[in-house]
Protein backbone atom coordinates (compact mmCIF):
# COMPACT_ATOMS: atom_id res chain seq x y z
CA UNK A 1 -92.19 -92.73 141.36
CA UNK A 2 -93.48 -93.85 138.19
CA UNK A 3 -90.73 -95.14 135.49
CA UNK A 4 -91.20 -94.14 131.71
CA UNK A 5 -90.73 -97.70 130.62
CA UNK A 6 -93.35 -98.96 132.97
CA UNK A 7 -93.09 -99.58 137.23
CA UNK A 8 -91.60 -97.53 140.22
CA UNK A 9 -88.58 -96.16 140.24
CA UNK A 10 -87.60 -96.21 144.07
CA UNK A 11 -85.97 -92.59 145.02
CA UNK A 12 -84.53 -91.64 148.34
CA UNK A 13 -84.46 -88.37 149.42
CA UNK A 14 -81.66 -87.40 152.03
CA UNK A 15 -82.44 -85.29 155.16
CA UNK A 16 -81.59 -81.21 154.42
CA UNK A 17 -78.29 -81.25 156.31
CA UNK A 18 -77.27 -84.21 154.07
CA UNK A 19 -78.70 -82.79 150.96
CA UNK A 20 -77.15 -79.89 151.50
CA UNK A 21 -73.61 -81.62 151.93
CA UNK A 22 -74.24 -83.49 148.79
CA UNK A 23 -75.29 -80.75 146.74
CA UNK A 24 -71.68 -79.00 147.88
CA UNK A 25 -70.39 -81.83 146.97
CA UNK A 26 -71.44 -82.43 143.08
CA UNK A 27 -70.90 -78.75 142.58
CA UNK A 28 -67.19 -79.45 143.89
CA UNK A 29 -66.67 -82.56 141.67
CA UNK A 30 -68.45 -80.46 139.01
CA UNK A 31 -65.58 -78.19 138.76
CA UNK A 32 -63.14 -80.50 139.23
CA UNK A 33 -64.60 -82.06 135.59
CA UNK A 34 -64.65 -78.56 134.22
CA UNK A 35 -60.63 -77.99 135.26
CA UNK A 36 -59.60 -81.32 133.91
CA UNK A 37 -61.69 -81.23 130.77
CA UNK A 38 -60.02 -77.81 129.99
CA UNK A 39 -56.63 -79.07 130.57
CA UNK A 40 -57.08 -81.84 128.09
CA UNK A 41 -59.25 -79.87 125.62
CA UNK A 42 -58.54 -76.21 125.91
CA UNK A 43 -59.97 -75.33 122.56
CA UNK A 44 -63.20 -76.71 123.39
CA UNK A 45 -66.58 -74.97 122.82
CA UNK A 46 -67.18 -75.75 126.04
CA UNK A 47 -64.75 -72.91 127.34
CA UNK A 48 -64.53 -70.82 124.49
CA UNK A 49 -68.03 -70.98 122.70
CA UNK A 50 -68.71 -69.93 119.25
CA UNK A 51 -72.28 -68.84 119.40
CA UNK A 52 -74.26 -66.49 117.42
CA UNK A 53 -75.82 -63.49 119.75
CA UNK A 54 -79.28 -64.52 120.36
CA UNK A 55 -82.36 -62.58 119.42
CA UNK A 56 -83.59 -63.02 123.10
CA UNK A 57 -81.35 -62.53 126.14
CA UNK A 58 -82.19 -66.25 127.22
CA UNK A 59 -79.74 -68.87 128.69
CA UNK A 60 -81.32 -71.79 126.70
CA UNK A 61 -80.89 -69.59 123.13
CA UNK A 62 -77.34 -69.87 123.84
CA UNK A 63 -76.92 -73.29 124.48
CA UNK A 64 -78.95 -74.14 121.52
CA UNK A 65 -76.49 -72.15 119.90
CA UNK A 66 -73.50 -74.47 120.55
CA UNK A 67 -72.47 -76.66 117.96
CA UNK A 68 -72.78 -80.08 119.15
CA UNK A 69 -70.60 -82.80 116.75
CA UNK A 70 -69.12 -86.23 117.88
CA UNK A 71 -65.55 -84.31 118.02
CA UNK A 72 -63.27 -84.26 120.95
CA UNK A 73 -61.78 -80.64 120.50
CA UNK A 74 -65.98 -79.60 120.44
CA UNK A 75 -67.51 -82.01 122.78
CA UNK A 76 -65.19 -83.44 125.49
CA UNK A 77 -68.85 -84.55 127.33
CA UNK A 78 -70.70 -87.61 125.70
CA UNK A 79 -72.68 -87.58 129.10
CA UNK A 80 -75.26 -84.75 128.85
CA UNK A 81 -76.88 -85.63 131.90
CA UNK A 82 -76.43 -83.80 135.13
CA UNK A 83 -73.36 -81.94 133.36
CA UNK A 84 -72.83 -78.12 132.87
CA UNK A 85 -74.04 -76.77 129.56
CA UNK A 86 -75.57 -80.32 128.63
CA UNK A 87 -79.32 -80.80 128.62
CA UNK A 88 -82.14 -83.06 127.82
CA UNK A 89 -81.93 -80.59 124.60
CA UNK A 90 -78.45 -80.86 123.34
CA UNK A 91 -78.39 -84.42 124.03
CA UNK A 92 -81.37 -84.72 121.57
CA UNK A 93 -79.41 -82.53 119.35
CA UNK A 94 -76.48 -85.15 118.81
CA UNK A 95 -79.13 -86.89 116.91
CA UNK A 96 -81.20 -84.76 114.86
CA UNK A 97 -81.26 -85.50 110.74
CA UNK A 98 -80.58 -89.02 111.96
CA UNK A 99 -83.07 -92.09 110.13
CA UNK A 100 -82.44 -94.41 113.15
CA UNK A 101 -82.63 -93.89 116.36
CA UNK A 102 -81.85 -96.27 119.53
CA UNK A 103 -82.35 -95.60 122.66
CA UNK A 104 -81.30 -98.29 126.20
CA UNK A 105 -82.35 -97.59 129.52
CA UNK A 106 -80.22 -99.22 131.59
CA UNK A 107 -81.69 -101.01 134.34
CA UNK A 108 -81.11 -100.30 137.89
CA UNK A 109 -78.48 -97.81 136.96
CA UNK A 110 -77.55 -96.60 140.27
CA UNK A 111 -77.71 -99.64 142.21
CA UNK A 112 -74.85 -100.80 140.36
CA UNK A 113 -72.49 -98.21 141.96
CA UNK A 114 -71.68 -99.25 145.59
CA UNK A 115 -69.70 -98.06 147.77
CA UNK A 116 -66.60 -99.59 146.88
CA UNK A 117 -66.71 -99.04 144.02
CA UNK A 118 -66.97 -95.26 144.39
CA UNK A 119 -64.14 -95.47 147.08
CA UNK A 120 -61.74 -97.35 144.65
CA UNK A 121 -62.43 -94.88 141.75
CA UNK A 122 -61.47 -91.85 143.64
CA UNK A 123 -58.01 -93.76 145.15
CA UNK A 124 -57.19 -95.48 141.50
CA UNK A 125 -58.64 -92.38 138.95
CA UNK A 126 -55.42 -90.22 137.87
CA UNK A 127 -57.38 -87.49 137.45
CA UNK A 128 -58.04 -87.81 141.67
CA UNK A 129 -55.72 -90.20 143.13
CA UNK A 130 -57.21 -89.19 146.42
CA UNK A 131 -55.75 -90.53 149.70
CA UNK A 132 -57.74 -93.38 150.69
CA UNK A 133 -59.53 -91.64 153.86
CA UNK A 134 -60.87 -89.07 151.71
CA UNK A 135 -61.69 -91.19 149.10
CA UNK A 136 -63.84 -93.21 151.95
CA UNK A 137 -64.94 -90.23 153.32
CA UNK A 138 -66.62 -89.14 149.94
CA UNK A 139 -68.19 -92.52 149.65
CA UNK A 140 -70.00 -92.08 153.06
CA UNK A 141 -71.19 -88.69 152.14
CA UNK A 142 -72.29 -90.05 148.67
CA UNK A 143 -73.77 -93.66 149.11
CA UNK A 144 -77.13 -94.89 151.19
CA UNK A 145 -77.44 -98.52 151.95
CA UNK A 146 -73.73 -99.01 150.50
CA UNK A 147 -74.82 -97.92 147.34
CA UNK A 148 -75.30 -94.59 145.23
CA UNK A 149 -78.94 -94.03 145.98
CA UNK A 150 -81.34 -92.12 143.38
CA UNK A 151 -82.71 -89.14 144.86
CA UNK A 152 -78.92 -87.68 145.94
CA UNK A 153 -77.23 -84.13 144.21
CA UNK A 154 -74.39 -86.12 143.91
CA UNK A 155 -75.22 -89.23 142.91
CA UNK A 156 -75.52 -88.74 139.02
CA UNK A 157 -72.25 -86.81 138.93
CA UNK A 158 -70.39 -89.87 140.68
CA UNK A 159 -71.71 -91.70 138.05
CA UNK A 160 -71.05 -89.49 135.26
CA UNK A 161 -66.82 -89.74 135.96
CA UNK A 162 -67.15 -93.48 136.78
CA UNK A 163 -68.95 -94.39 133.02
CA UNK A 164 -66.84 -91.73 131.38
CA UNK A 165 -64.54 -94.79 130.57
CA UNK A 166 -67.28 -96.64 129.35
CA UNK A 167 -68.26 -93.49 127.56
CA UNK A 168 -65.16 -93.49 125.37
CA UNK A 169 -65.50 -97.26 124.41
CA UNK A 170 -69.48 -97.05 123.11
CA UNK A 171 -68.59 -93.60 121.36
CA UNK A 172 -65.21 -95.30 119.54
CA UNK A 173 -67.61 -98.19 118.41
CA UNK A 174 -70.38 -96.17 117.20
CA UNK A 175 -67.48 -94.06 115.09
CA UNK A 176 -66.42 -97.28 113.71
CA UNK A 177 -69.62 -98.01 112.25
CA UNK A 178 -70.65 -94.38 111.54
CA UNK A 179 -73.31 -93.90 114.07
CA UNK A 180 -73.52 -91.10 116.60
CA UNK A 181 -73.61 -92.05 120.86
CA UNK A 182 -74.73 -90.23 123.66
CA UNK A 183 -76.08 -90.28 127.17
CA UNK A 184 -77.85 -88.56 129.45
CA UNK A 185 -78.18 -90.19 132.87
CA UNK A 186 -79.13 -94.48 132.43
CA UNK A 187 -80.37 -93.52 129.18
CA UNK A 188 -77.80 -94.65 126.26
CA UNK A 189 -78.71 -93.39 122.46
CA UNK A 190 -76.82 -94.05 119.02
CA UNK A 191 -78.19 -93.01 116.17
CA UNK A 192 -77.13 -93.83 112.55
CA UNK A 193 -78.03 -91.66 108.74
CA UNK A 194 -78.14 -95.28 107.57
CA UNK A 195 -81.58 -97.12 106.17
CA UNK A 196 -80.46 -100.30 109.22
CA UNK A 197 -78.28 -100.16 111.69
CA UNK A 198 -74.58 -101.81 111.39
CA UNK A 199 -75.72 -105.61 113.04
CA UNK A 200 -71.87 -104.61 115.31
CA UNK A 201 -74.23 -101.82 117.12
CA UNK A 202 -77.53 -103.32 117.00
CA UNK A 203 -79.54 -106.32 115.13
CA UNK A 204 -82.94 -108.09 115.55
CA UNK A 205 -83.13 -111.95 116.52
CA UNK A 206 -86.15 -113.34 115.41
């Protein structure tokens, strides 16, 4: 498959039984991020919406409808990819009105996720703490070639709770300096109302 920023992008496509087992599983660990992002932010939009009635009886009217600010009580997800009520569209939307824009696509995104790593998150993570043969049981399920492969339901999910922490740290430093940070999937944006962008963020080197 053909990569925006130029060569292939290598996907691999499970068998049906195993799809089928993934898919069960990312909507299972989907939940599980709904339940523990309502117990921490219970007044979120998320749960509780505030959105006008739209004019068409349309599912994508309504998300557009959601306000969508850098706050925790209104947007517990900075991840917009592969996440319930997030889209291509209201990750754009953290950035409209904006003068700069920067976008990263991080290179072999996936790859970087191996199956250890996706074991020891699932043992260590408080949110989980799962006992180790289920945590190596969901790392079996999940990873192809000891790694999360591209191409698997589950995949981007897996990767959405490991980089949450990660999440947290790039959002606090674009905050510091006034900018705005999302991401959807390998693809990391912060955007700034400023003519340059703060040189902490992002600066050119001749």
């Amino acid at each position: 498959m053909n990569k925006k920023s130029g060569g292939q992008r290598i996907i691999n496509a499970p068998s049906e039984d195993l799809k089928s087992l993934q898919s069960a599983l990312s909507k299972l660990l989907l939940d599980c991020i709904d339940e523990i992002n309502n117990a921490k932010y219970p007044k979120s939009q998320s749960f509780s919406p505030k959105m006008r009635s739209p004019k068409v009886a349309d599912h994508t009217a309504e998300i557009l409808k959601i306000k969508i600010p850098n706050s925790e009580v209104k947007q517990p997800s900075l991840s917009h990819g592969f996440v319930r009520k997030r889209s291509i569209i209201t990750n754009a939307m953290m950035h409209i009105g904006k003068k700069n824009v920067l976008n990263i696509d991080l290179e072999n995104f996936f790859d970087s996720f191996n199956f250890g790593r996706v074991q020891g998150f699932f043992i260590k993570n408080k949110n989980f703490q799962l006992n180790p043969i289920i945590a190596t049981m969901i790392a079996q399920i999940a990873c192809y070639d000891k790694k999360l492969p591209q191409g698997s339901p589950c995949s981007p999910v897996i990767t959405n709770l490991i980089t949450h922490s990660l999440d947290i740290r790039l959002a606090s430093l674009a905050k510091k300096y006034k900018c705005t940070y999302s991401r959807y999937a390998d693809d990391i944006t912060f955007s700034t109302r400023k003519s340059l962008f703060p040189s902490q963020i992002m600066r050119e080197e001749s």
